[in-house]
PDB file of N, CA and C in Angstrom:
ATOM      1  N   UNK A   1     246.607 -19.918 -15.762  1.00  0.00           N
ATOM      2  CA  UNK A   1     246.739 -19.967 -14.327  1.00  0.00           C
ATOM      3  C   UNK A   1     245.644 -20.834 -13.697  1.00  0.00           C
ATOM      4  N   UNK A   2     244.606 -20.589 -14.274  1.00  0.00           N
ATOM      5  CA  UNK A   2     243.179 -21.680 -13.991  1.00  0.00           C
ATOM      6  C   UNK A   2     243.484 -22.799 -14.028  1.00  0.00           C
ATOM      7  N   UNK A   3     244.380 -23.251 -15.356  1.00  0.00           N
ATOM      8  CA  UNK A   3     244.572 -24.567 -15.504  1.00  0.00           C
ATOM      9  C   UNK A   3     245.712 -25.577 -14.012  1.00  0.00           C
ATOM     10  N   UNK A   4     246.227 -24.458 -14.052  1.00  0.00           N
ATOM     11  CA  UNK A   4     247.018 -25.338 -12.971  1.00  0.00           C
ATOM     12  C   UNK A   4     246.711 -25.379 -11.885  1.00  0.00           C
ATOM     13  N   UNK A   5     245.798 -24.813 -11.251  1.00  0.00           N
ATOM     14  CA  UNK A   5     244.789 -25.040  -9.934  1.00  0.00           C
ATOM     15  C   UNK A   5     244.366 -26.177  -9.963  1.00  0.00           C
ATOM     16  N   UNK A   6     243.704 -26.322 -11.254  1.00  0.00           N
ATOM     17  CA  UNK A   6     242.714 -27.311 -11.468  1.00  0.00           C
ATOM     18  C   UNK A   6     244.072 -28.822 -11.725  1.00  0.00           C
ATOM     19  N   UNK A   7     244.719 -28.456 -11.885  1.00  0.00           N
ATOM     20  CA  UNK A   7     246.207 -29.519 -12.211  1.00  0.00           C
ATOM     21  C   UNK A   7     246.254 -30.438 -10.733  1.00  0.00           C
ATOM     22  N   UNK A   8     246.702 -29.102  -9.937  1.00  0.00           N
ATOM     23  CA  UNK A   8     247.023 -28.766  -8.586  1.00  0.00           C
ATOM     24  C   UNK A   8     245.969 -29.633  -7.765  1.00  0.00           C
ATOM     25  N   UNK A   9     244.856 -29.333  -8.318  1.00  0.00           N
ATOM     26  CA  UNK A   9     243.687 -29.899  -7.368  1.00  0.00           C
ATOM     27  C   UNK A   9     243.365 -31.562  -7.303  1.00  0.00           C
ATOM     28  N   UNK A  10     243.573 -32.014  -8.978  1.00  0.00           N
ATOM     29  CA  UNK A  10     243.382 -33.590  -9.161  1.00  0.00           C
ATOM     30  C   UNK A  10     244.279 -34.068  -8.102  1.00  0.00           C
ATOM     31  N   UNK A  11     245.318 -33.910  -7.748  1.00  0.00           N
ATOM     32  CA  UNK A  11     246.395 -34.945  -6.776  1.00  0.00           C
ATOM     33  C   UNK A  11     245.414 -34.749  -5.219  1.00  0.00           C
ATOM     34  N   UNK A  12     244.833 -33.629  -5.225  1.00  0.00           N
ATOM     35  CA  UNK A  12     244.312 -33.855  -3.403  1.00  0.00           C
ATOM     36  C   UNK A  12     242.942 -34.928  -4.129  1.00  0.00           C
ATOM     37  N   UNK A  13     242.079 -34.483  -4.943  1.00  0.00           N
ATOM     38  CA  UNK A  13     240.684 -35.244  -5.308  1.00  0.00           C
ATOM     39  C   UNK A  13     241.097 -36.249  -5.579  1.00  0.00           C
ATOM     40  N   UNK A  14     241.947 -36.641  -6.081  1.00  0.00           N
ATOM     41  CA  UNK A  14     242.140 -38.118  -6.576  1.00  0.00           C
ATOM     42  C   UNK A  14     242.792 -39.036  -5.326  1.00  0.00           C
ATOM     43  N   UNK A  15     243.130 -38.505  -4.501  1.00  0.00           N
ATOM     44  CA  UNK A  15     243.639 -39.177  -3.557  1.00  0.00           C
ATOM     45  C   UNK A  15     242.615 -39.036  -2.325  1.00  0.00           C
ATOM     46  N   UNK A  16     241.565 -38.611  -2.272  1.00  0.00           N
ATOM     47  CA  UNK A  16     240.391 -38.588  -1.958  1.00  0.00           C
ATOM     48  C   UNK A  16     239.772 -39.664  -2.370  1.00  0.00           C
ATOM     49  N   UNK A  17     239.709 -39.786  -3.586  1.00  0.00           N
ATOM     50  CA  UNK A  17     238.333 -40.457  -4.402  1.00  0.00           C
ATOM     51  C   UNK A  17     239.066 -42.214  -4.381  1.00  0.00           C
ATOM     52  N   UNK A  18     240.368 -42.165  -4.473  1.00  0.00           N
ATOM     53  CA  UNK A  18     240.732 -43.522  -3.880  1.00  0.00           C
ATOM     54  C   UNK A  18     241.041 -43.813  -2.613  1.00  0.00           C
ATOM     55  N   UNK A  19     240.550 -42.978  -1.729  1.00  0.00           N
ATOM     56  CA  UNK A  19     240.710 -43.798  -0.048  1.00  0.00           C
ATOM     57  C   UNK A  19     239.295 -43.969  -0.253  1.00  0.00           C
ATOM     58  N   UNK A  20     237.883 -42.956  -0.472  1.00  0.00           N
ATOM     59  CA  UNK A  20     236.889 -43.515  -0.454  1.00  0.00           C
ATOM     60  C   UNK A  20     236.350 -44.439  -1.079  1.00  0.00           C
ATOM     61  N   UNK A  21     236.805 -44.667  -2.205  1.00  0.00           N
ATOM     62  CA  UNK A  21     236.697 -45.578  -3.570  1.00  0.00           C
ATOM     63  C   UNK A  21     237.230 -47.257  -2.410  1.00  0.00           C
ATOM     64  N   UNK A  22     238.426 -47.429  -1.519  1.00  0.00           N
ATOM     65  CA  UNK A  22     239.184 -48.070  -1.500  1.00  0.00           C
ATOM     66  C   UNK A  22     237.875 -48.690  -0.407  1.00  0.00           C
ATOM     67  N   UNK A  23     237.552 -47.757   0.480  1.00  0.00           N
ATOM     68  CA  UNK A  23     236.518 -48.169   1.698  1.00  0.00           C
ATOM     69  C   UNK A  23     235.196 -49.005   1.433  1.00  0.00           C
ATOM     70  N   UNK A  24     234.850 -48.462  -0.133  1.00  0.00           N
ATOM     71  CA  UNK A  24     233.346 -48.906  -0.300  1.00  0.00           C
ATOM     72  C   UNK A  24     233.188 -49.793  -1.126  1.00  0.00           C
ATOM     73  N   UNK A  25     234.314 -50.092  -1.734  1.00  0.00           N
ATOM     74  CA  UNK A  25     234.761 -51.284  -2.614  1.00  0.00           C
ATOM     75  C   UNK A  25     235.589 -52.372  -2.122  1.00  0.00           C
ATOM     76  N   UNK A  26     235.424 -52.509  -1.207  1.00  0.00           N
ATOM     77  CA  UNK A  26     235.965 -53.992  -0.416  1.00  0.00           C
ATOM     78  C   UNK A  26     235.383 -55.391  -1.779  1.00  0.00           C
ATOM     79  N   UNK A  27     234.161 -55.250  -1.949  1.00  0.00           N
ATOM     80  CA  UNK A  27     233.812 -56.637  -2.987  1.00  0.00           C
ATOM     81  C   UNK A  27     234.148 -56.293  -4.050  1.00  0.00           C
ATOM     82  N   UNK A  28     234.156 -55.088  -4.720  1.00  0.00           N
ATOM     83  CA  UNK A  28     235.250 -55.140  -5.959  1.00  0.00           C
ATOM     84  C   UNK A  28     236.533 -54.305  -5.940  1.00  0.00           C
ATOM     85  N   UNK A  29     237.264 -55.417  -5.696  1.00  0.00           N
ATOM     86  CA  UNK A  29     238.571 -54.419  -5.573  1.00  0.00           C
ATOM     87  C   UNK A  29     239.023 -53.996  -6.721  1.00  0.00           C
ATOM     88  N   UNK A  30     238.768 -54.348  -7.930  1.00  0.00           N
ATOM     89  CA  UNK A  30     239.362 -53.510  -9.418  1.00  0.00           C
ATOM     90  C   UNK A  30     238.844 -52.406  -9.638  1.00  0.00           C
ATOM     91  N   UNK A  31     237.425 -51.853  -8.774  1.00  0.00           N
ATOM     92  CA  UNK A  31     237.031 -50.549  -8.944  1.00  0.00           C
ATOM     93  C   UNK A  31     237.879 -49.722  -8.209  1.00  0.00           C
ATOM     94  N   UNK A  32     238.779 -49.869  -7.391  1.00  0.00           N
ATOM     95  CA  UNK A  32     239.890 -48.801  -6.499  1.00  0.00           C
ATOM     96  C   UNK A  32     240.634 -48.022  -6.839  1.00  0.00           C
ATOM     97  N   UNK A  33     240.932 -49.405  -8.161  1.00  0.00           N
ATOM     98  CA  UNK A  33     242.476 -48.948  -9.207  1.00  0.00           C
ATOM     99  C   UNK A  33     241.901 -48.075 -10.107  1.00  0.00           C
ATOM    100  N   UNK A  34     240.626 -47.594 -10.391  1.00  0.00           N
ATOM    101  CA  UNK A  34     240.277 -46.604 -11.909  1.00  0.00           C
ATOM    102  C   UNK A  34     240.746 -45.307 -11.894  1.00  0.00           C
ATOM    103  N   UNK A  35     240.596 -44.567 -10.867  1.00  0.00           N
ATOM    104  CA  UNK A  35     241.253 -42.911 -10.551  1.00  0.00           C
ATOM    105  C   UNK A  35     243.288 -43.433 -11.140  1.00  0.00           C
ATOM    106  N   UNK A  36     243.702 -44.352 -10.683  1.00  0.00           N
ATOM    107  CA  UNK A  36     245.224 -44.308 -11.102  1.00  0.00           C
ATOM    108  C   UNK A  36     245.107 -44.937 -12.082  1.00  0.00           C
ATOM    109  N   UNK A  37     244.209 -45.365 -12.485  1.00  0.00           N
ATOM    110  CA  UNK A  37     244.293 -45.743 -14.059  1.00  0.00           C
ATOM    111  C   UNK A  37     243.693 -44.905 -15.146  1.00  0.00           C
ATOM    112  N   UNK A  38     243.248 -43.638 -14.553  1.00  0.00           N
ATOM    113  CA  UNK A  38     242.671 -42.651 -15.261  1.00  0.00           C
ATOM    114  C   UNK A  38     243.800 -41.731 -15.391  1.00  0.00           C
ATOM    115  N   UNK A  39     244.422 -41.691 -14.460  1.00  0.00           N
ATOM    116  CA  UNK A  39     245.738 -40.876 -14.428  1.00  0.00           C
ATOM    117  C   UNK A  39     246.667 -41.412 -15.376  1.00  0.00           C
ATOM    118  N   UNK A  40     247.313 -42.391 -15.206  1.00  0.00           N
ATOM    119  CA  UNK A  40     248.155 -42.536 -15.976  1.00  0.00           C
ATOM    120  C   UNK A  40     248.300 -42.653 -17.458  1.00  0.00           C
ATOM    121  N   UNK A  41     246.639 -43.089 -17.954  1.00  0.00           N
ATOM    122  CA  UNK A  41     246.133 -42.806 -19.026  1.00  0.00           C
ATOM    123  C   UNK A  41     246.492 -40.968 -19.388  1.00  0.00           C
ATOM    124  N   UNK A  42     246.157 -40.167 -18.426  1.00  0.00           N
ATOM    125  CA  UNK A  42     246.171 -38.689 -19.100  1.00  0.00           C
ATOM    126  C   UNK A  42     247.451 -38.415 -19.038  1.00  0.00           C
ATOM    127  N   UNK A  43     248.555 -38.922 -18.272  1.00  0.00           N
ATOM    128  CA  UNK A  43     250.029 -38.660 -18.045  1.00  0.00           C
ATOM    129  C   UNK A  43     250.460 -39.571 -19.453  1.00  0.00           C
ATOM    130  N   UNK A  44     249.966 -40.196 -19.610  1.00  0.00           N
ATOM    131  CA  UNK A  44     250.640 -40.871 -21.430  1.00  0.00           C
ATOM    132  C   UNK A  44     250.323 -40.065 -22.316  1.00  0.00           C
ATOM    133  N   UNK A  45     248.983 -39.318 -22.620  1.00  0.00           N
ATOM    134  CA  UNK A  45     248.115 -38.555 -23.373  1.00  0.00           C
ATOM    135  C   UNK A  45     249.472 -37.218 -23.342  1.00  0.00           C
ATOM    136  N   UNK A  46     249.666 -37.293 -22.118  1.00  0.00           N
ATOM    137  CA  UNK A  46     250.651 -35.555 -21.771  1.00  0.00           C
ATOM    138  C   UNK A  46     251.723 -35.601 -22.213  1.00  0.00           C
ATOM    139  N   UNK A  47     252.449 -36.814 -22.336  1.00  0.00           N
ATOM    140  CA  UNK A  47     253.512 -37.361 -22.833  1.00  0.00           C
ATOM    141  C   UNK A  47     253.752 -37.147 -24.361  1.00  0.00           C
ATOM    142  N   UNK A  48     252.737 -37.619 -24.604  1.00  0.00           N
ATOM    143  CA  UNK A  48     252.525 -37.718 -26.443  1.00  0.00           C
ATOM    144  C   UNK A  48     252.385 -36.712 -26.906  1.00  0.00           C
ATOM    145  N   UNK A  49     251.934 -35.914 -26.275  1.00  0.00           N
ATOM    146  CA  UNK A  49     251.985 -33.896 -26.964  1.00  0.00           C
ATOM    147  C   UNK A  49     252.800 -33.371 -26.591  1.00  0.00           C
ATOM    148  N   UNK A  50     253.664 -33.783 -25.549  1.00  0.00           N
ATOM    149  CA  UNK A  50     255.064 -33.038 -25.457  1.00  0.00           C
ATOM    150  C   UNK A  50     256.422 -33.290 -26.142  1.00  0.00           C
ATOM    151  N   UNK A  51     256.082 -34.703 -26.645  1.00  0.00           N
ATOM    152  CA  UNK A  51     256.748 -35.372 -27.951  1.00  0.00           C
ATOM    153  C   UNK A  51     256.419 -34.618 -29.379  1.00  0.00           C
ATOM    154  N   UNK A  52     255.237 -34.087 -29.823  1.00  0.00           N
ATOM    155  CA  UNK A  52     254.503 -33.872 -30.790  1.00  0.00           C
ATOM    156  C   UNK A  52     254.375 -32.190 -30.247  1.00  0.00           C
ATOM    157  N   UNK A  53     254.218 -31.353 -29.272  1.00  0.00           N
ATOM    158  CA  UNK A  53     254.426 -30.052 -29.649  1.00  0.00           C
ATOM    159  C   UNK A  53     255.585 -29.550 -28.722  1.00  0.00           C
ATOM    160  N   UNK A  54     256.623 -30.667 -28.488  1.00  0.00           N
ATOM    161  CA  UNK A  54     258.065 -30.160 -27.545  1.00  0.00           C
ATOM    162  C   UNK A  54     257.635 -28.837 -26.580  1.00  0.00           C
ATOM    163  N   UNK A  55     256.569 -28.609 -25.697  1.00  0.00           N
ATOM    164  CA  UNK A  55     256.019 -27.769 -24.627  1.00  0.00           C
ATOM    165  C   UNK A  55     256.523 -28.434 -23.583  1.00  0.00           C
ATOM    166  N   UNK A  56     257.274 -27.371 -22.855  1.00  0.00           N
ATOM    167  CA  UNK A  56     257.557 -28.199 -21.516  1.00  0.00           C
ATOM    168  C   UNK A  56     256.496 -28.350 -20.555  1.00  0.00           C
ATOM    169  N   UNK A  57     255.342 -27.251 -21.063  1.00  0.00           N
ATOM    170  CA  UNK A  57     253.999 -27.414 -19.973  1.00  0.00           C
ATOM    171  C   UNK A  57     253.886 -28.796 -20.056  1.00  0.00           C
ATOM    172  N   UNK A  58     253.460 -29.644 -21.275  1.00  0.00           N
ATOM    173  CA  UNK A  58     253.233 -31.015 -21.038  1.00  0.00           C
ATOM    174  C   UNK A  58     253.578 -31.893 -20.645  1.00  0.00           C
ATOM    175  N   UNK A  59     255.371 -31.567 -20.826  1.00  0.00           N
ATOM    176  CA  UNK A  59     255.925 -32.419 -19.996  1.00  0.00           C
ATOM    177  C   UNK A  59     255.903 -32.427 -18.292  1.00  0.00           C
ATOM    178  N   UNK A  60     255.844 -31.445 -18.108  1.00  0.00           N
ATOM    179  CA  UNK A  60     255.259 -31.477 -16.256  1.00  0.00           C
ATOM    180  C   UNK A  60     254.534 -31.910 -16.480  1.00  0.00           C
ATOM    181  N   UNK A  61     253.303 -31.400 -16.890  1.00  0.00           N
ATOM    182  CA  UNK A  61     251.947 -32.117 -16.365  1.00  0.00           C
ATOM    183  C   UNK A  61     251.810 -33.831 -16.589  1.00  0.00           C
ATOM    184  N   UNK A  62     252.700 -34.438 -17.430  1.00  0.00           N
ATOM    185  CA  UNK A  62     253.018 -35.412 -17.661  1.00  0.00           C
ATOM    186  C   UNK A  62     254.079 -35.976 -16.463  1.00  0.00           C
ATOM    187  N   UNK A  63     254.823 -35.730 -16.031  1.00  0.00           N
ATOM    188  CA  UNK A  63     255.396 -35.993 -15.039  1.00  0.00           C
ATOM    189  C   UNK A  63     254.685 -36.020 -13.600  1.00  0.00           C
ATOM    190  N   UNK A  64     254.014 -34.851 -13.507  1.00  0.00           N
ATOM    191  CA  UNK A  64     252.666 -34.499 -12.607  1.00  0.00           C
ATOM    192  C   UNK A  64     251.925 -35.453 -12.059  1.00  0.00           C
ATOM    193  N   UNK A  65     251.030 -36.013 -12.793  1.00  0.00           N
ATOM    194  CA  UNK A  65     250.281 -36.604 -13.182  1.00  0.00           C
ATOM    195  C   UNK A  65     250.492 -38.421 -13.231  1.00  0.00           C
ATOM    196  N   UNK A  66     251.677 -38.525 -13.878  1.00  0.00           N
ATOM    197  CA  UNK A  66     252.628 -39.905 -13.277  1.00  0.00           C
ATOM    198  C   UNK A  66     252.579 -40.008 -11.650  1.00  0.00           C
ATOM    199  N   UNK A  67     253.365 -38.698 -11.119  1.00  0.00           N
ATOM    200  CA  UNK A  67     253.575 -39.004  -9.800  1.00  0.00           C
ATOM    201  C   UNK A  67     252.178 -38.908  -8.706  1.00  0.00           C
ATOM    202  N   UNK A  68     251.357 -38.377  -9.754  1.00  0.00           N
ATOM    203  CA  UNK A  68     250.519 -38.369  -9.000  1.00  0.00           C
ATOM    204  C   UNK A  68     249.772 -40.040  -8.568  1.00  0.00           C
ATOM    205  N   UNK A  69     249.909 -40.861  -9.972  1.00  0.00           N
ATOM    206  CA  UNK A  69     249.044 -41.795 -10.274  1.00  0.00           C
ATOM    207  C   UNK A  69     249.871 -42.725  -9.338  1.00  0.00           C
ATOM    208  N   UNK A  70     251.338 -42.574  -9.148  1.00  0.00           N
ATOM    209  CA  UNK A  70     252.172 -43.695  -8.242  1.00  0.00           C
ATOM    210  C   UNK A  70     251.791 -43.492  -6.859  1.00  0.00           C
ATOM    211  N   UNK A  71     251.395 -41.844  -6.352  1.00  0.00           N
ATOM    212  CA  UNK A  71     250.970 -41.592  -4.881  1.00  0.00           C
ATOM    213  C   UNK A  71     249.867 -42.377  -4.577  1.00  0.00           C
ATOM    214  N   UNK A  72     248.743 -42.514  -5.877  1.00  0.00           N
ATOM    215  CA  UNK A  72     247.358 -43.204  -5.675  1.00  0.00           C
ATOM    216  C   UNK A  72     247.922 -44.483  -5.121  1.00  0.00           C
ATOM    217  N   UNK A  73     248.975 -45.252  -5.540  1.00  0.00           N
ATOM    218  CA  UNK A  73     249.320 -46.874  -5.858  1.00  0.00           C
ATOM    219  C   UNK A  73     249.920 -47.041  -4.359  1.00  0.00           C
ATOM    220  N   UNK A  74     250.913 -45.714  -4.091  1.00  0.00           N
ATOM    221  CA  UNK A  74     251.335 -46.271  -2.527  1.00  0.00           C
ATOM    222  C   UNK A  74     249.883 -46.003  -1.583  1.00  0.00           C
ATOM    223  N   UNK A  75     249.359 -44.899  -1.525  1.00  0.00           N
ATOM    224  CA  UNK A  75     247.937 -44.896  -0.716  1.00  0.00           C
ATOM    225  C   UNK A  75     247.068 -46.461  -0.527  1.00  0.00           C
ATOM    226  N   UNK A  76     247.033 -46.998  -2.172  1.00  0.00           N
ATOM    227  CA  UNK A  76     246.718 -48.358  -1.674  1.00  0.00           C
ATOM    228  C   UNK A  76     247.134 -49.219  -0.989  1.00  0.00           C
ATOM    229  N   UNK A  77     248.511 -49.508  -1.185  1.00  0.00           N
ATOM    230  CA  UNK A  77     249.367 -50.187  -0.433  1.00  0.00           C
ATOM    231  C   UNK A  77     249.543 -49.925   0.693  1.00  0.00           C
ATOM    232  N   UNK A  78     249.490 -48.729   1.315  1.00  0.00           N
ATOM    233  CA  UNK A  78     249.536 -48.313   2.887  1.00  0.00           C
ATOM    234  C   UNK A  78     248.304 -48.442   3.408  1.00  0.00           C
ATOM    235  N   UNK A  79     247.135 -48.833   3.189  1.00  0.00           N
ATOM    236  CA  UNK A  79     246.064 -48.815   3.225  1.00  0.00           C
ATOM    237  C   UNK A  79     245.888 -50.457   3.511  1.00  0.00           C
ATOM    238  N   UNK A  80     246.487 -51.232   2.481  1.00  0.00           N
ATOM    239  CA  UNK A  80     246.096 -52.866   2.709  1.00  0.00           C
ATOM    240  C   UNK A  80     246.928 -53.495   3.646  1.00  0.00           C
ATOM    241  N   UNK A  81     248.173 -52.220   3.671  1.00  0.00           N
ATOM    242  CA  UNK A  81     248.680 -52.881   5.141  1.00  0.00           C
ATOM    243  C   UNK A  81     248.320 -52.667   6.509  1.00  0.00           C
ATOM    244  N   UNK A  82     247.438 -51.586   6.343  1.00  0.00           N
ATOM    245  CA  UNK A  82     247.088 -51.350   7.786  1.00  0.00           C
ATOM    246  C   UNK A  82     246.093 -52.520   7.649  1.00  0.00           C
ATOM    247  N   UNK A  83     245.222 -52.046   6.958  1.00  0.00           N
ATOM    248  CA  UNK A  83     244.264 -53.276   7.174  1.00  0.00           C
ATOM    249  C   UNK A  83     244.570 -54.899   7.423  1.00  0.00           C
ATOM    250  N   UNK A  84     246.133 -55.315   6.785  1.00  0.00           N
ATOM    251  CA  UNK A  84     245.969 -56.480   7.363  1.00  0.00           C
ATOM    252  C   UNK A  84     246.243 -56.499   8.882  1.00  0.00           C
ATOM    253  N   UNK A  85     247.406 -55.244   9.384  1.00  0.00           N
ATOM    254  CA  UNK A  85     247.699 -54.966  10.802  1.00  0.00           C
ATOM    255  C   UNK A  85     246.311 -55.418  11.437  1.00  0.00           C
ATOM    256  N   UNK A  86     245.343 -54.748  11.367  1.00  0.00           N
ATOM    257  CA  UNK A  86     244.144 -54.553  11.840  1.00  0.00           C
ATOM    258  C   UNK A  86     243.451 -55.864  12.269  1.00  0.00           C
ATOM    259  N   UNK A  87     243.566 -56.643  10.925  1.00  0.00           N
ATOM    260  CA  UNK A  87     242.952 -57.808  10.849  1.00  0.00           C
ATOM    261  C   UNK A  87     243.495 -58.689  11.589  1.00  0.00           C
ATOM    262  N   UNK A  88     245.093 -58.439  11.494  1.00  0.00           N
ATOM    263  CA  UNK A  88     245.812 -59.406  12.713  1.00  0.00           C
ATOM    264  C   UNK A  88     245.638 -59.215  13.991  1.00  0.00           C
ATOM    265  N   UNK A  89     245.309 -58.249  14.548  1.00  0.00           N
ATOM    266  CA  UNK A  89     245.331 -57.541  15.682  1.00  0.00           C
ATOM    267  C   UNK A  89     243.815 -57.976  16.306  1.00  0.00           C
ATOM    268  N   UNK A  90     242.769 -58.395  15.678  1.00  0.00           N
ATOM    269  CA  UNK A  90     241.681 -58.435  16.207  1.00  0.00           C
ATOM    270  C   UNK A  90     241.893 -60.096  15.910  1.00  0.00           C
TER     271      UNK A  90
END
């Protein structure tokens, strides 16, 4: 039950840690992408043991964890569009 709090919790922190990640990294923008590239790394990892011990826990959390890493990818994208709004606007 612990575990899935803590499941539960990466999608709000991680979508945290890339709007702030996204703000303070204007000069390197490849540091933005590491939280969804950390994800999708553990959603492959989740994948491969649900292949190898057929648990459907893994397969959610593998699915989970995907969708989580695609929410990170639109956050960016809604993010560089405001900002160009912004940029046009001024």
């Amino acid at each position: 039950m612990i575990f899935l709090f803590a499941v539960y919790f990466v999608f709000i922190m991680t979508l945290l840690v890339t709007f702030l990640l996204s703000k303070k990294a204007y000069k390197k923008p490849p540091v933005k992408y590491i939280p969804t590239l950390i994800l999708f790394i553990l959603a492959f990892i989740s994948s491969i043991m649900f292949v190898i011990n057929n648990g459907m826990g893994e397969l959610m959390i593998a699915v989970f964890l995907g969708l989580v890493a695609v929410a990170n990818l639109l956050l960016l994208l809604a993010l560089k569009v405001v900002r160009t709004i912004v940029a046009k606007g001024k």
